[in-house]
N, C-alpha and C. Protein backbone atom coordinates (compact mmCIF):
# COMPACT_ATOMS: atom_id res chain seq x y z
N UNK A 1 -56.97 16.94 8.58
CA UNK A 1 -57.01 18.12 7.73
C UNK A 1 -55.58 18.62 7.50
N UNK A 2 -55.27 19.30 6.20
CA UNK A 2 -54.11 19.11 5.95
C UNK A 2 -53.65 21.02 6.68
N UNK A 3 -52.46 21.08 7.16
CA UNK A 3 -52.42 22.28 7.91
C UNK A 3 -52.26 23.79 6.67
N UNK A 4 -52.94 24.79 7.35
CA UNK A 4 -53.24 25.84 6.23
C UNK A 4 -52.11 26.41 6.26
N UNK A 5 -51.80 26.93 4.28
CA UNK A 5 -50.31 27.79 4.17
C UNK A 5 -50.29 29.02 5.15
N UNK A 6 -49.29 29.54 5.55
CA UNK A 6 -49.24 30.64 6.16
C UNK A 6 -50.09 31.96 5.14
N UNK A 7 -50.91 32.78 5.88
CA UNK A 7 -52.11 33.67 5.43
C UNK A 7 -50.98 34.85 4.13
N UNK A 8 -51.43 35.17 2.99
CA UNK A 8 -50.64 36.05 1.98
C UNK A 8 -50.41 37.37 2.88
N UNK A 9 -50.85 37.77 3.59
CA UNK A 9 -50.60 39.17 4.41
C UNK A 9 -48.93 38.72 5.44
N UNK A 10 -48.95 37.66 5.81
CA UNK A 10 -47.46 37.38 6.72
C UNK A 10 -46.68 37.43 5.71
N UNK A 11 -46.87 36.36 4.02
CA UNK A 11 -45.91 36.28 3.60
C UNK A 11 -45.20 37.27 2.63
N UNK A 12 -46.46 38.17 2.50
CA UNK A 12 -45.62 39.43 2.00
C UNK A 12 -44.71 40.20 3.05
N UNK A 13 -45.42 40.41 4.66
CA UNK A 13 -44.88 41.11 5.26
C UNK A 13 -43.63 40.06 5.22
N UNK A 14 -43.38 39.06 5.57
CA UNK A 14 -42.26 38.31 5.69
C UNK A 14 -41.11 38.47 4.38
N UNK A 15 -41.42 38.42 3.33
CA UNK A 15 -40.56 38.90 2.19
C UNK A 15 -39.58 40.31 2.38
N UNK A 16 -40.62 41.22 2.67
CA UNK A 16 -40.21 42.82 2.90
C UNK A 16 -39.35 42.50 3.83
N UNK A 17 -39.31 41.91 4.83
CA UNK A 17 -38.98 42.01 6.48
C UNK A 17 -37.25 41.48 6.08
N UNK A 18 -37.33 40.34 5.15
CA UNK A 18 -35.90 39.69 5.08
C UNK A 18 -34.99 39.97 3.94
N UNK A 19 -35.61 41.12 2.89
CA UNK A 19 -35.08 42.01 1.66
C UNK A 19 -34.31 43.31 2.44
N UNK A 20 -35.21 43.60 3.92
CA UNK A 20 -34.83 45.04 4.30
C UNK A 20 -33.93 44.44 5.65
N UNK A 21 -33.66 43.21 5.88
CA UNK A 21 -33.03 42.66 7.20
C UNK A 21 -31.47 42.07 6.74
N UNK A 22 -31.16 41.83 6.11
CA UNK A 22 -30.29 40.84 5.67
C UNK A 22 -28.91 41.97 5.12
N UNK A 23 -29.38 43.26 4.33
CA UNK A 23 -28.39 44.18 4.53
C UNK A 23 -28.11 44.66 5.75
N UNK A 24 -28.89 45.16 6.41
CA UNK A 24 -28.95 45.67 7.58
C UNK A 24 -27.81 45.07 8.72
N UNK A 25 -28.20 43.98 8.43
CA UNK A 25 -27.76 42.69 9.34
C UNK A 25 -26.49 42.77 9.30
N UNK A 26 -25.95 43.08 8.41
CA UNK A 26 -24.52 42.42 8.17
C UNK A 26 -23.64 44.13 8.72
N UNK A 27 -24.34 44.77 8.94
CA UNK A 27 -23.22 46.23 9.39
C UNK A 27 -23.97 45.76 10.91
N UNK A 28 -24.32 45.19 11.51
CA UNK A 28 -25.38 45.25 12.93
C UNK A 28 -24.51 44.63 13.62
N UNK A 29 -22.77 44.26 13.53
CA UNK A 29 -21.90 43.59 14.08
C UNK A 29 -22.06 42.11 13.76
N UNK A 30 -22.52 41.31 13.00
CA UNK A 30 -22.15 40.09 12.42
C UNK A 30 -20.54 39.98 11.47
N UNK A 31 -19.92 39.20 12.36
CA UNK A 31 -18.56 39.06 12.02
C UNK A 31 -18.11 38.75 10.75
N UNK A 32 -17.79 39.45 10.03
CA UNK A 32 -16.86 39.02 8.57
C UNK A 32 -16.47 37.77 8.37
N UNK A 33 -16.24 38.07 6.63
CA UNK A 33 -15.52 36.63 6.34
C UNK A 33 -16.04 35.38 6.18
N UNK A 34 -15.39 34.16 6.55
CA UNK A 34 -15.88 33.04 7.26
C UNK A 34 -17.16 32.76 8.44
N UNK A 35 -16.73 33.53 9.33
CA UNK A 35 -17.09 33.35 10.71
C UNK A 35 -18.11 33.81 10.59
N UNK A 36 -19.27 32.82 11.40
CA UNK A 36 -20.82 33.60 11.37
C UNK A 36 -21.02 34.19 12.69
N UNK A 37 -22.43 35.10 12.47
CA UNK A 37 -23.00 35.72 13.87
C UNK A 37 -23.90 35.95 13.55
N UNK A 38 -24.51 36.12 14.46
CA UNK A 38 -26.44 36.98 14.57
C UNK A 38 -26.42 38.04 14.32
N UNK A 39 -27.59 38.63 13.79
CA UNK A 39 -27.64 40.22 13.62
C UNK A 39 -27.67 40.48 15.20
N UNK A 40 -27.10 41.48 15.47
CA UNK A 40 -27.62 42.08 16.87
C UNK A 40 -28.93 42.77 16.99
N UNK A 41 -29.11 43.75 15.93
CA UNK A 41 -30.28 44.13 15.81
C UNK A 41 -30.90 44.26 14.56
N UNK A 42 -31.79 43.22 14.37
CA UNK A 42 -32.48 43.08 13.20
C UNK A 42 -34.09 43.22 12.77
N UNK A 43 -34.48 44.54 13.05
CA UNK A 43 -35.78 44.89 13.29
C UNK A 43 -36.13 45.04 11.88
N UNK A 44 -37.50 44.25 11.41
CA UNK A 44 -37.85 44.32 10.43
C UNK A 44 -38.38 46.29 10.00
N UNK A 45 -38.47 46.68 8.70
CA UNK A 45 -38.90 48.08 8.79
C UNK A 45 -40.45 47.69 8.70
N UNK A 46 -40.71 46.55 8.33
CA UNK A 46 -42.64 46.55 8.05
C UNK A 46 -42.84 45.27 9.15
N UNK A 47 -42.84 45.66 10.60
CA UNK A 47 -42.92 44.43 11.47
C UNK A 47 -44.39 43.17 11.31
N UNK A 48 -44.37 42.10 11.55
CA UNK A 48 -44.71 41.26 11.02
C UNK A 48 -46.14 41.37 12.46
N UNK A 49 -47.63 40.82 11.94
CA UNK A 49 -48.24 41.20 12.70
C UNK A 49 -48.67 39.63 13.84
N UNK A 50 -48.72 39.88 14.77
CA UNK A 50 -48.37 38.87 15.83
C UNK A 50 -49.68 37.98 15.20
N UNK A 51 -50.72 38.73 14.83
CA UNK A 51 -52.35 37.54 14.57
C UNK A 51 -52.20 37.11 13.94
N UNK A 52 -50.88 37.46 12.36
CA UNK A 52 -50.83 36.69 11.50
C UNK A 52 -49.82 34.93 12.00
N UNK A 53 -49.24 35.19 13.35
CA UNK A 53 -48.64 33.61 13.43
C UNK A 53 -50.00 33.29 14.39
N UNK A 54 -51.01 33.91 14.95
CA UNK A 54 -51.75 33.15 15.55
C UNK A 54 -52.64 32.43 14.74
N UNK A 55 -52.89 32.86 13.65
CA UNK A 55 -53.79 32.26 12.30
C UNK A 55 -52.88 30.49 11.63
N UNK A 56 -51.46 31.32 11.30
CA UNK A 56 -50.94 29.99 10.50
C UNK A 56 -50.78 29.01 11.70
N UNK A 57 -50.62 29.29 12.71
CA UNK A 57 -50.01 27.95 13.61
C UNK A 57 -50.99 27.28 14.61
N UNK A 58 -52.20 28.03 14.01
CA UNK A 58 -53.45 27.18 14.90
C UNK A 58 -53.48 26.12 14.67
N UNK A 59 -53.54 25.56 13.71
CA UNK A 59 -54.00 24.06 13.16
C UNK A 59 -52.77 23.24 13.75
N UNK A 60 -51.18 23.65 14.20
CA UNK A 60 -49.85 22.90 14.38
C UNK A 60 -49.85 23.29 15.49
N UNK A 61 -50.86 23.54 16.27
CA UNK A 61 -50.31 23.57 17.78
C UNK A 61 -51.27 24.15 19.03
N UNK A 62 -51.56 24.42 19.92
CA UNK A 62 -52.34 25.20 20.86
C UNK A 62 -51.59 26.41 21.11
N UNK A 63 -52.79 27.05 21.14
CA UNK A 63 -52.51 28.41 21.79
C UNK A 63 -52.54 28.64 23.75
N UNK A 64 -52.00 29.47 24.33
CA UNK A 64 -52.53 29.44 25.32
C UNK A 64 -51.47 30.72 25.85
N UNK A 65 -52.43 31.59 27.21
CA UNK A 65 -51.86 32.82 27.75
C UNK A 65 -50.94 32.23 29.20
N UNK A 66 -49.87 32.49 28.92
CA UNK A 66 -48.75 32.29 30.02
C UNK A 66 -48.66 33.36 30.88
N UNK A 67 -48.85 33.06 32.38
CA UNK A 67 -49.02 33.94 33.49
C UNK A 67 -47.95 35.03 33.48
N UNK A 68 -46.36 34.89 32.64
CA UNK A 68 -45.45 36.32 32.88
C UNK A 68 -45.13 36.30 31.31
N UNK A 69 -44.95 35.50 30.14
CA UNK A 69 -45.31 36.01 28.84
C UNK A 69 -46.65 36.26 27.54
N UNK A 70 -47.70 35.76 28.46
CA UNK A 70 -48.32 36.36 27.97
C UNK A 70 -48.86 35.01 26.73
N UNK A 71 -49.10 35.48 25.34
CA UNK A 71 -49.63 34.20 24.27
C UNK A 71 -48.53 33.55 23.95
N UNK A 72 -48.74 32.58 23.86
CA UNK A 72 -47.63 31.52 24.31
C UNK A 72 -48.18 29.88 23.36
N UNK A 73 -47.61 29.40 22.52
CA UNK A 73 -47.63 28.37 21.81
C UNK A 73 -46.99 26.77 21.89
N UNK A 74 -47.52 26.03 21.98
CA UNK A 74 -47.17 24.71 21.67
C UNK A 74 -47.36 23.74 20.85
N UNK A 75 -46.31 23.14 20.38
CA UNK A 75 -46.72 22.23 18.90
C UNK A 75 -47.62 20.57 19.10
N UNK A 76 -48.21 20.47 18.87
CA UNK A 76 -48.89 19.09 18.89
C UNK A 76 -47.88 17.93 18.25
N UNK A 77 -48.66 17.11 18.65
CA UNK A 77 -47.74 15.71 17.78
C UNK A 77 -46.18 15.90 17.66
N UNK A 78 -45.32 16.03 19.03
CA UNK A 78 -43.91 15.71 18.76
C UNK A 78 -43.71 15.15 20.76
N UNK A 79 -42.58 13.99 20.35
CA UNK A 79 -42.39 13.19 21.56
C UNK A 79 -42.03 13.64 22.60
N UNK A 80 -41.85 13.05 23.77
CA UNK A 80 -41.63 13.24 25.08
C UNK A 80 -39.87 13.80 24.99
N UNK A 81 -39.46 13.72 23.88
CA UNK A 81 -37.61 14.30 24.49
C UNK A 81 -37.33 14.82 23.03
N UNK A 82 -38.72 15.60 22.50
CA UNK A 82 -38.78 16.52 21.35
C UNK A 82 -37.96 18.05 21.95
N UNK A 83 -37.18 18.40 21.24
CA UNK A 83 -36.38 19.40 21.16
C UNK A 83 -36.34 20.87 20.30
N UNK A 84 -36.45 22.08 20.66
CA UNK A 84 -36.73 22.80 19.05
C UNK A 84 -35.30 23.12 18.61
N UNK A 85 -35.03 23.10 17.63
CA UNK A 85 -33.72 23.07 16.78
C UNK A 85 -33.03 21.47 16.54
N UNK A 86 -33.61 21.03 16.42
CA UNK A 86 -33.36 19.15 16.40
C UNK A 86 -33.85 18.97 15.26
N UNK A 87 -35.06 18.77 14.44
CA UNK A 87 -35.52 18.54 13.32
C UNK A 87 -34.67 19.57 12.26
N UNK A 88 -33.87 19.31 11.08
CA UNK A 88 -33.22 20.39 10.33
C UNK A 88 -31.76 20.18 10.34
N UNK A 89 -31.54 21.28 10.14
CA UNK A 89 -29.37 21.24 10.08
C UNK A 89 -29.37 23.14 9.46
N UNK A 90 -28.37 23.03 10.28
CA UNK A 90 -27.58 24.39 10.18
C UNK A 90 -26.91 25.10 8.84
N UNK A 91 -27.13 26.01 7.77
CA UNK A 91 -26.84 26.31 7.01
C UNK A 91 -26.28 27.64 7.15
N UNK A 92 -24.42 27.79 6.78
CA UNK A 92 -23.74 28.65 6.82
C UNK A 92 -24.51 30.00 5.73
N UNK A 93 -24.54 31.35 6.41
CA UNK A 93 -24.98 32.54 5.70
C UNK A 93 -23.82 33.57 5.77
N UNK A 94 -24.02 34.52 5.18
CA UNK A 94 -23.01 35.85 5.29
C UNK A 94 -23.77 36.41 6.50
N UNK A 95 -25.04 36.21 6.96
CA UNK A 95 -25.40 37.03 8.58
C UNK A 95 -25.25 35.42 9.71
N UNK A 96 -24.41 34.90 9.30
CA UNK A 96 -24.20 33.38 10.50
C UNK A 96 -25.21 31.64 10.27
N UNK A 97 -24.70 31.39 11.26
CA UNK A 97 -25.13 30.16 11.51
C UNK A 97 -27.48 30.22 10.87
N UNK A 98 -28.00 29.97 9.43
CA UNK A 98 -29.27 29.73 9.51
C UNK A 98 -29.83 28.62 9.42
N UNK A 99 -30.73 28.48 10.63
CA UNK A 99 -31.70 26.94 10.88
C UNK A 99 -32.58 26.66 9.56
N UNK A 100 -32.02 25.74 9.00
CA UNK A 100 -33.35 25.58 8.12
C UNK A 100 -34.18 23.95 8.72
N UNK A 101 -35.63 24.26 9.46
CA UNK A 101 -36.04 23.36 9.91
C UNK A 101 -36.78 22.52 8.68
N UNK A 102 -36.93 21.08 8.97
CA UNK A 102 -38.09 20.81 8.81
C UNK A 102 -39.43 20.34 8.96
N UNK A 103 -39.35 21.29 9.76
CA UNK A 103 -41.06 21.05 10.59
C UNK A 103 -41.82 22.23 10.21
N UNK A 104 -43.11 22.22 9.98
CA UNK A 104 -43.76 23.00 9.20
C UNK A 104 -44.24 24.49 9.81
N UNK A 105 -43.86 24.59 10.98
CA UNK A 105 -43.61 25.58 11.88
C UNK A 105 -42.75 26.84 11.80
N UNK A 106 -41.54 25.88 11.14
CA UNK A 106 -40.30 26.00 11.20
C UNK A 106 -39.92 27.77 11.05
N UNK A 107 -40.61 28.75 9.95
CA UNK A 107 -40.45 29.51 9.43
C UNK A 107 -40.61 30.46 10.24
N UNK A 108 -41.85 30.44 10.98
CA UNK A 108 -42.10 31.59 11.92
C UNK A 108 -41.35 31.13 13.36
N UNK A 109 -41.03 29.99 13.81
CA UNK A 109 -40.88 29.45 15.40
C UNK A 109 -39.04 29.59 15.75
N UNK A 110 -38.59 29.73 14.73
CA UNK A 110 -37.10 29.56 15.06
C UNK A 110 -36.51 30.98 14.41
N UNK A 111 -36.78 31.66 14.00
CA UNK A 111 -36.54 32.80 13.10
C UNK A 111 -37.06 34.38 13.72
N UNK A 112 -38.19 34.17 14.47
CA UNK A 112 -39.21 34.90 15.58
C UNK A 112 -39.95 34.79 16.74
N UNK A 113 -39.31 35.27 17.72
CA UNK A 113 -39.71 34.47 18.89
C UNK A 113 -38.59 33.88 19.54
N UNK A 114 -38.90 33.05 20.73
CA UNK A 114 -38.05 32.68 21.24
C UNK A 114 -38.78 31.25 22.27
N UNK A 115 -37.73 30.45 22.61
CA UNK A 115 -38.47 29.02 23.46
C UNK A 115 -37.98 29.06 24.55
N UNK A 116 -38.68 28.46 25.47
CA UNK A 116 -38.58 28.20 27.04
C UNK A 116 -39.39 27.14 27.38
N UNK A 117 -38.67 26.22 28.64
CA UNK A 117 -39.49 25.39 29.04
C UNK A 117 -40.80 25.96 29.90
N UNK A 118 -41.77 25.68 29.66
CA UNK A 118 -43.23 25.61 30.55
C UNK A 118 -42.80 24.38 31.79
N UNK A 119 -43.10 24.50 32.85
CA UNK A 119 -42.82 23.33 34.12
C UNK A 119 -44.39 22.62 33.87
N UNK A 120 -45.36 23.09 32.89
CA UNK A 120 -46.49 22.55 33.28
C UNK A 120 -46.42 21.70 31.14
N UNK A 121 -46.26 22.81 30.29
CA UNK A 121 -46.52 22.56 28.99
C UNK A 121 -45.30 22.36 28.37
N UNK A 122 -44.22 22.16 28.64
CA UNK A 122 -42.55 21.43 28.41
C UNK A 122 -42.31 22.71 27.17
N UNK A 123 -41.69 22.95 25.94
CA UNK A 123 -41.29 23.36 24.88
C UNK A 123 -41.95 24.30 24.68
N UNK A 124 -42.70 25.53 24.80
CA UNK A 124 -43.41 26.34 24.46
C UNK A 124 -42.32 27.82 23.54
N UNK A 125 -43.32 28.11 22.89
CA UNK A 125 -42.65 29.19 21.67
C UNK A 125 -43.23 30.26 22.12
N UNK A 126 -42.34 31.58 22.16
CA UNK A 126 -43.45 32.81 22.37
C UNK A 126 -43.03 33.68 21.21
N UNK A 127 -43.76 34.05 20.58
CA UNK A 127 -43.85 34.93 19.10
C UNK A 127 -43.38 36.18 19.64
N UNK A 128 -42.65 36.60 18.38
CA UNK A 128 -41.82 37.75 18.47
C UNK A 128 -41.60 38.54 16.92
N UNK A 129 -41.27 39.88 17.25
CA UNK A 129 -41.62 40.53 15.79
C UNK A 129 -40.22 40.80 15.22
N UNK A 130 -39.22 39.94 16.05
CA UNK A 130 -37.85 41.01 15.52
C UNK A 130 -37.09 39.37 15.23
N UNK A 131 -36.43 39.84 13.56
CA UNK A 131 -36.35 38.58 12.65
C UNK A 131 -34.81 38.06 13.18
N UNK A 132 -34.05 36.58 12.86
CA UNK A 132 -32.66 36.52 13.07
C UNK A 132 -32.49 35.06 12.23
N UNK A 133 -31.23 34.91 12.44
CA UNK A 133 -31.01 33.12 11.51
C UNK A 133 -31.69 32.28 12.23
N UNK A 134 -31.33 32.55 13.62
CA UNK A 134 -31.62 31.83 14.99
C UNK A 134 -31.66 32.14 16.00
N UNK A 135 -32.49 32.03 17.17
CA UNK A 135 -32.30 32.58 18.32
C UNK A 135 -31.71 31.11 19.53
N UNK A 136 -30.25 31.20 19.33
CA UNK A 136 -29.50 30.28 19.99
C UNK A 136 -28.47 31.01 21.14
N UNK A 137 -28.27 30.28 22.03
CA UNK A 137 -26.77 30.00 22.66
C UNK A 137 -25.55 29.49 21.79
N UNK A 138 -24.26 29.49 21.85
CA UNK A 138 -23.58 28.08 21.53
C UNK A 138 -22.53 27.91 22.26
N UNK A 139 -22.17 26.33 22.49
CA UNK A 139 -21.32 26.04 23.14
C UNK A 139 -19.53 25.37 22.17
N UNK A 140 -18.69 25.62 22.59
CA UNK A 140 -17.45 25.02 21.47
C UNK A 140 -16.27 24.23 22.86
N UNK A 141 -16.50 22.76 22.07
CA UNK A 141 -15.28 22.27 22.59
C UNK A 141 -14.16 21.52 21.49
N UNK A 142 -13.55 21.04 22.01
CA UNK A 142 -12.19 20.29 21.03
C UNK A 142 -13.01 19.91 19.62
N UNK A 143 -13.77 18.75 19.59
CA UNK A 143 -14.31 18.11 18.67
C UNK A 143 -15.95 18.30 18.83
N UNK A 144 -16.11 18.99 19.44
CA UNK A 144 -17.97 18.99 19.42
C UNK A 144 -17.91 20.68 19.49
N UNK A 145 -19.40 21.07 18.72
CA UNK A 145 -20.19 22.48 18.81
C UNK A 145 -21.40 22.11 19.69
N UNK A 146 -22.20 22.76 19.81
CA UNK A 146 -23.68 22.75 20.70
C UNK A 146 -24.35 23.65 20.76
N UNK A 147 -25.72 23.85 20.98
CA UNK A 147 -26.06 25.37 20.83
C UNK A 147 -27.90 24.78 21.85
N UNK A 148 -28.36 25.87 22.16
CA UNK A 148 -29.39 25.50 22.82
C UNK A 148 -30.27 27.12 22.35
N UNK A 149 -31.73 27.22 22.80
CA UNK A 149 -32.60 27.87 22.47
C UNK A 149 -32.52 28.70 23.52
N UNK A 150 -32.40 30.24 22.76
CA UNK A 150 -32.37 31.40 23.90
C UNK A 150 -34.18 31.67 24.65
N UNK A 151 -34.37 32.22 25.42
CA UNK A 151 -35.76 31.87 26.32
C UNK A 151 -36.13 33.85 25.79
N UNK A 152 -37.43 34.17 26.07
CA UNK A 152 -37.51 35.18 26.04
C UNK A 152 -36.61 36.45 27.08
N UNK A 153 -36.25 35.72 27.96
CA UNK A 153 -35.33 36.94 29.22
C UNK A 153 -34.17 36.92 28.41
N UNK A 154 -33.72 36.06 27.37
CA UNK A 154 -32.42 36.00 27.11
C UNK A 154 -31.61 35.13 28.07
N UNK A 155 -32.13 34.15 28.92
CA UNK A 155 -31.83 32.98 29.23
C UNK A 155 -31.89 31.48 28.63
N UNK A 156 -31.16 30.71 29.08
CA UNK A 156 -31.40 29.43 28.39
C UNK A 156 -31.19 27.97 29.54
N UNK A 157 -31.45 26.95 29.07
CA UNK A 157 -31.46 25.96 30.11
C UNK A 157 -30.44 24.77 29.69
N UNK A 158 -29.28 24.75 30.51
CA UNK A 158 -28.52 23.02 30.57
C UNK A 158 -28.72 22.48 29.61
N UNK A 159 -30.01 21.78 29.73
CA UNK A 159 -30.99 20.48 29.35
C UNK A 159 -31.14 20.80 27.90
N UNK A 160 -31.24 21.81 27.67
CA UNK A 160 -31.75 22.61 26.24
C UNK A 160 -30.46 22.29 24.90
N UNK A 161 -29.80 21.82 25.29
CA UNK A 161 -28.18 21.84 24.47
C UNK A 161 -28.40 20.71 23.75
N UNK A 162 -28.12 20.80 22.24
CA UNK A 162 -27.58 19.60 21.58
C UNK A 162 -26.43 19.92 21.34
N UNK A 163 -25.90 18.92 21.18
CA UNK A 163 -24.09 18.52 20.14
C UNK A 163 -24.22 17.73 19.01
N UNK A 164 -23.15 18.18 18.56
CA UNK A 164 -22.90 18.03 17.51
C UNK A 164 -21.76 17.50 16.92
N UNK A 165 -20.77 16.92 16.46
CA UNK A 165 -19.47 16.62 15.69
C UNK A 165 -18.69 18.12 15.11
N UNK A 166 -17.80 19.01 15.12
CA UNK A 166 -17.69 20.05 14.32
C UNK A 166 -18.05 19.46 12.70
N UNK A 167 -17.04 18.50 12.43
CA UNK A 167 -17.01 18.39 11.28
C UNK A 167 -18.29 17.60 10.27
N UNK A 168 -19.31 18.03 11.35
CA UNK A 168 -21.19 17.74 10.84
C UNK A 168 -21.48 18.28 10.91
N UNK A 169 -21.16 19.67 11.26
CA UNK A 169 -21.86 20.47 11.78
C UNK A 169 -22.37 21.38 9.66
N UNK A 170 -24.20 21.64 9.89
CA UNK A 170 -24.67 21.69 8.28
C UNK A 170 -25.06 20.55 7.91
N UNK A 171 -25.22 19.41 8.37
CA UNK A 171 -25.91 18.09 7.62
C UNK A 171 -27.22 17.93 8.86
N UNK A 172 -27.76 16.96 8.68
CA UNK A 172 -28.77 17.19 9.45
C UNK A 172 -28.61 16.06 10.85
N UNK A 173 -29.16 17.19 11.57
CA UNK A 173 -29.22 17.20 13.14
C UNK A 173 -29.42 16.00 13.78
N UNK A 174 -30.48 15.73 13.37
CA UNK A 174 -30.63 14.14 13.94
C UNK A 174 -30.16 12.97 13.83
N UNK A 175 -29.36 12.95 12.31
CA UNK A 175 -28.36 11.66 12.07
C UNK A 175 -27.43 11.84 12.68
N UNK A 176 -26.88 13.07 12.89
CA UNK A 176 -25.38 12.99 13.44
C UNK A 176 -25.23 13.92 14.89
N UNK A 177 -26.26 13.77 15.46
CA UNK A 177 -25.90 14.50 17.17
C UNK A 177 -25.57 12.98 18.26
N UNK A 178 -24.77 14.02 18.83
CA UNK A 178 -24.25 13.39 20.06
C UNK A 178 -25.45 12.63 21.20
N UNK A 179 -25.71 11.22 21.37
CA UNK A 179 -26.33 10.73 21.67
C UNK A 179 -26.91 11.40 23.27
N UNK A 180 -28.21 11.28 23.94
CA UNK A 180 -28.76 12.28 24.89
C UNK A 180 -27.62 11.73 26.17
N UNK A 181 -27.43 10.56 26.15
CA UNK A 181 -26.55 10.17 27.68
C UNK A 181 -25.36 10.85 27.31
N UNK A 182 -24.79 11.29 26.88
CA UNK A 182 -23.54 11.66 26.85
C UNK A 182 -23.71 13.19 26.91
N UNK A 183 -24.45 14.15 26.94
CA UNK A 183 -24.94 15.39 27.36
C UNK A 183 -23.94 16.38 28.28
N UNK A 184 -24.06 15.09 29.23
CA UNK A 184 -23.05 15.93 30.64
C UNK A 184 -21.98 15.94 29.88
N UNK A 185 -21.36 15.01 29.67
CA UNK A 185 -20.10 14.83 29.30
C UNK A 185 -19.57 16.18 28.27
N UNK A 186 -20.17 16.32 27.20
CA UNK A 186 -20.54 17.57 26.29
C UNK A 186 -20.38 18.87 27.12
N UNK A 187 -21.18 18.91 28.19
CA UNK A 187 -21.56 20.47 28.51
C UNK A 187 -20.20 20.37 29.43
N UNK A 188 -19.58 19.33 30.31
CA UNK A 188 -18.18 19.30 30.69
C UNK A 188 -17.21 19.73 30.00
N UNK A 189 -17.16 19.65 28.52
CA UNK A 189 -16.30 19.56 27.39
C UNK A 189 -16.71 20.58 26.57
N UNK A 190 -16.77 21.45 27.08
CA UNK A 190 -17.33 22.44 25.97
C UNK A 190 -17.59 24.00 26.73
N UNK A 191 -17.19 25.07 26.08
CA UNK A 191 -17.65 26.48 26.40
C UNK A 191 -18.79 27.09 26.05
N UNK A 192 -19.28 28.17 26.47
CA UNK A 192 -20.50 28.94 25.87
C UNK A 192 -19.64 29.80 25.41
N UNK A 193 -19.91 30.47 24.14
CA UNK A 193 -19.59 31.32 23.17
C UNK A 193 -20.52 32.42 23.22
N UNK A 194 -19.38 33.49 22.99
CA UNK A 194 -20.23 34.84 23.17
C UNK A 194 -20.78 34.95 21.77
N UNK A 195 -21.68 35.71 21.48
CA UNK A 195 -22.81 35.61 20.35
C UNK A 195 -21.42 36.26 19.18
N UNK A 196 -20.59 37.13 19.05
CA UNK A 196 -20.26 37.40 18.10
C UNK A 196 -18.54 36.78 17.54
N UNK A 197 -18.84 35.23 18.31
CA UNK A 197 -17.90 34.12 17.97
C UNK A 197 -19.00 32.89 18.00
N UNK A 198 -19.59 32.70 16.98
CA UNK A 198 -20.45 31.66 16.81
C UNK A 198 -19.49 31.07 16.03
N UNK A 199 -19.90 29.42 15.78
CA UNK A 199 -18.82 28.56 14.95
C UNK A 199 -19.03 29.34 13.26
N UNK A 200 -17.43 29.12 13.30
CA UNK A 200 -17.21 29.45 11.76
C UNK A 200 -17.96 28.06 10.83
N UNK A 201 -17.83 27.71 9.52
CA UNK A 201 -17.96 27.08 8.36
C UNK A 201 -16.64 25.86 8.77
N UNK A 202 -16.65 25.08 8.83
CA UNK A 202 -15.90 23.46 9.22
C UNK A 202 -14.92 23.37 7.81
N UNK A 203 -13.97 23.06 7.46
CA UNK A 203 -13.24 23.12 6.48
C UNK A 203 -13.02 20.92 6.15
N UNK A 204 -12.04 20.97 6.79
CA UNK A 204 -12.07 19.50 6.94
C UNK A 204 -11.33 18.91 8.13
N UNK A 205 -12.06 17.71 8.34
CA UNK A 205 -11.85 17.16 9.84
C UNK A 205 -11.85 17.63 11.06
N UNK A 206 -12.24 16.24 12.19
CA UNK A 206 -12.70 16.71 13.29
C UNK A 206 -11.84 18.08 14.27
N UNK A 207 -10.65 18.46 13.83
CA UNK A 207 -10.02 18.73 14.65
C UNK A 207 -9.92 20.65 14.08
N UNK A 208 -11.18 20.54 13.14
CA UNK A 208 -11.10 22.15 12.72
C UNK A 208 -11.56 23.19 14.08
N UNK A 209 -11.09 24.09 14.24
CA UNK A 209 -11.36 24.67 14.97
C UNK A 209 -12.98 25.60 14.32
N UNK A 210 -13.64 25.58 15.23
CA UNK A 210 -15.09 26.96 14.44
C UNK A 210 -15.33 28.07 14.71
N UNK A 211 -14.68 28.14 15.97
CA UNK A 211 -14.70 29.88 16.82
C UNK A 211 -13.24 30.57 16.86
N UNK A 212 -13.64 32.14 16.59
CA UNK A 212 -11.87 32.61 16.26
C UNK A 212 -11.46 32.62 17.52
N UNK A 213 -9.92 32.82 18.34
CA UNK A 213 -9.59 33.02 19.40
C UNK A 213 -8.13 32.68 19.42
């Protein structure tokens, strides 16, 4: 069965939410210029209603209640060293770094909410009402960026990190990331970045710098 569009009640609220977010956003401390950042606080004014992602993402995934967050989601049909922010590529905005996935999820799971590993259900998503480009970490070294999925505490995990090339960074993710064995090596070679030095826009060649400092 082919999976149902998201219900007309989300996608209006979702319209309103990113007409009244996106000004907002940009006085909310997202860095000028070039250089991207997250809104810090980007609360929709018509918040988006949690039943409406339990409706669209039934058919793409299980539902299920997690003993300290509560309803808690997982996607069906993706592999054993499936990743969220892996399918897609990074598109420079005036409010920072935005994921445009393509997985059919994509709209509500990376944009609202936040991921954490389950020790029992691996990748799980927990829905959230407050909108952003992305809810990431990132890491910056010489020639590589990286970024991993913030958890609902506002934690994140090692393991959780992809890399990237700077000067790929905006094409898509999976042709051009840093192969999984070389990981350590990456998180050796590389800093975590405070949220309001996310990588700038790549100009040309490997040796552009992406974070100001």
């Amino acid at each position: 069965m082919a999976p149902r569009p998201p219900p007309t009640s989300l996608l209006c609220a979702l319209g309103a939410a990113l007409l009244l977010l996106w000004p907002a956003a940009a006085e909310a401390g997202a860095p000028r210029g070039r250089k991207g950042g997250l809104p810090r606080k980007a609360v929709a004014q018509e918040p988006v209603a949690l039943d409406d992602f339990a409706e669209a993402l039934e058919p793409l995934g299980e539902w299920y209640i997690h003993s300290k967050w509560g309803r808690a989601w997982k996607p069906r049909n993706v592999g054993p060293d499936w990743r969220p922010y892996q399918k897609g590529r990074w598109s420079h905005t005036e409010q920072g770094w935005y994921w445009v996935s393509d997985e059919p999820w994509g709209w509500a799971t990376y944009h609202f909410g936040r991921w954490f590993v389950d020790a029992l259900a691996g990748w799980t998503w927990i829905p959230g009402k407050q909108w952003a480009p992305a809810w990431v970490v990132w890491r910056e070294g010489k020639r590589l960026v990286g970024w991993a999925p913030l958890g609902p505490d506002g934690k994140y995990h090692s393991l959780g990190f992809l890399f990237q090339p700077k000067d790929k960074l905006g094409e898509p993710v999976e042709a051009t990331q840093l192969p999984a064995d070389r990981g350590g090596e990456a998180l050796m070679g590389t800093r975590v970045l405070e949220r309001a030095h996310v990588p700038a826009p790549p100009r040309s060649g490997p040796q552009q710098r992406l974070a100001g400092g």
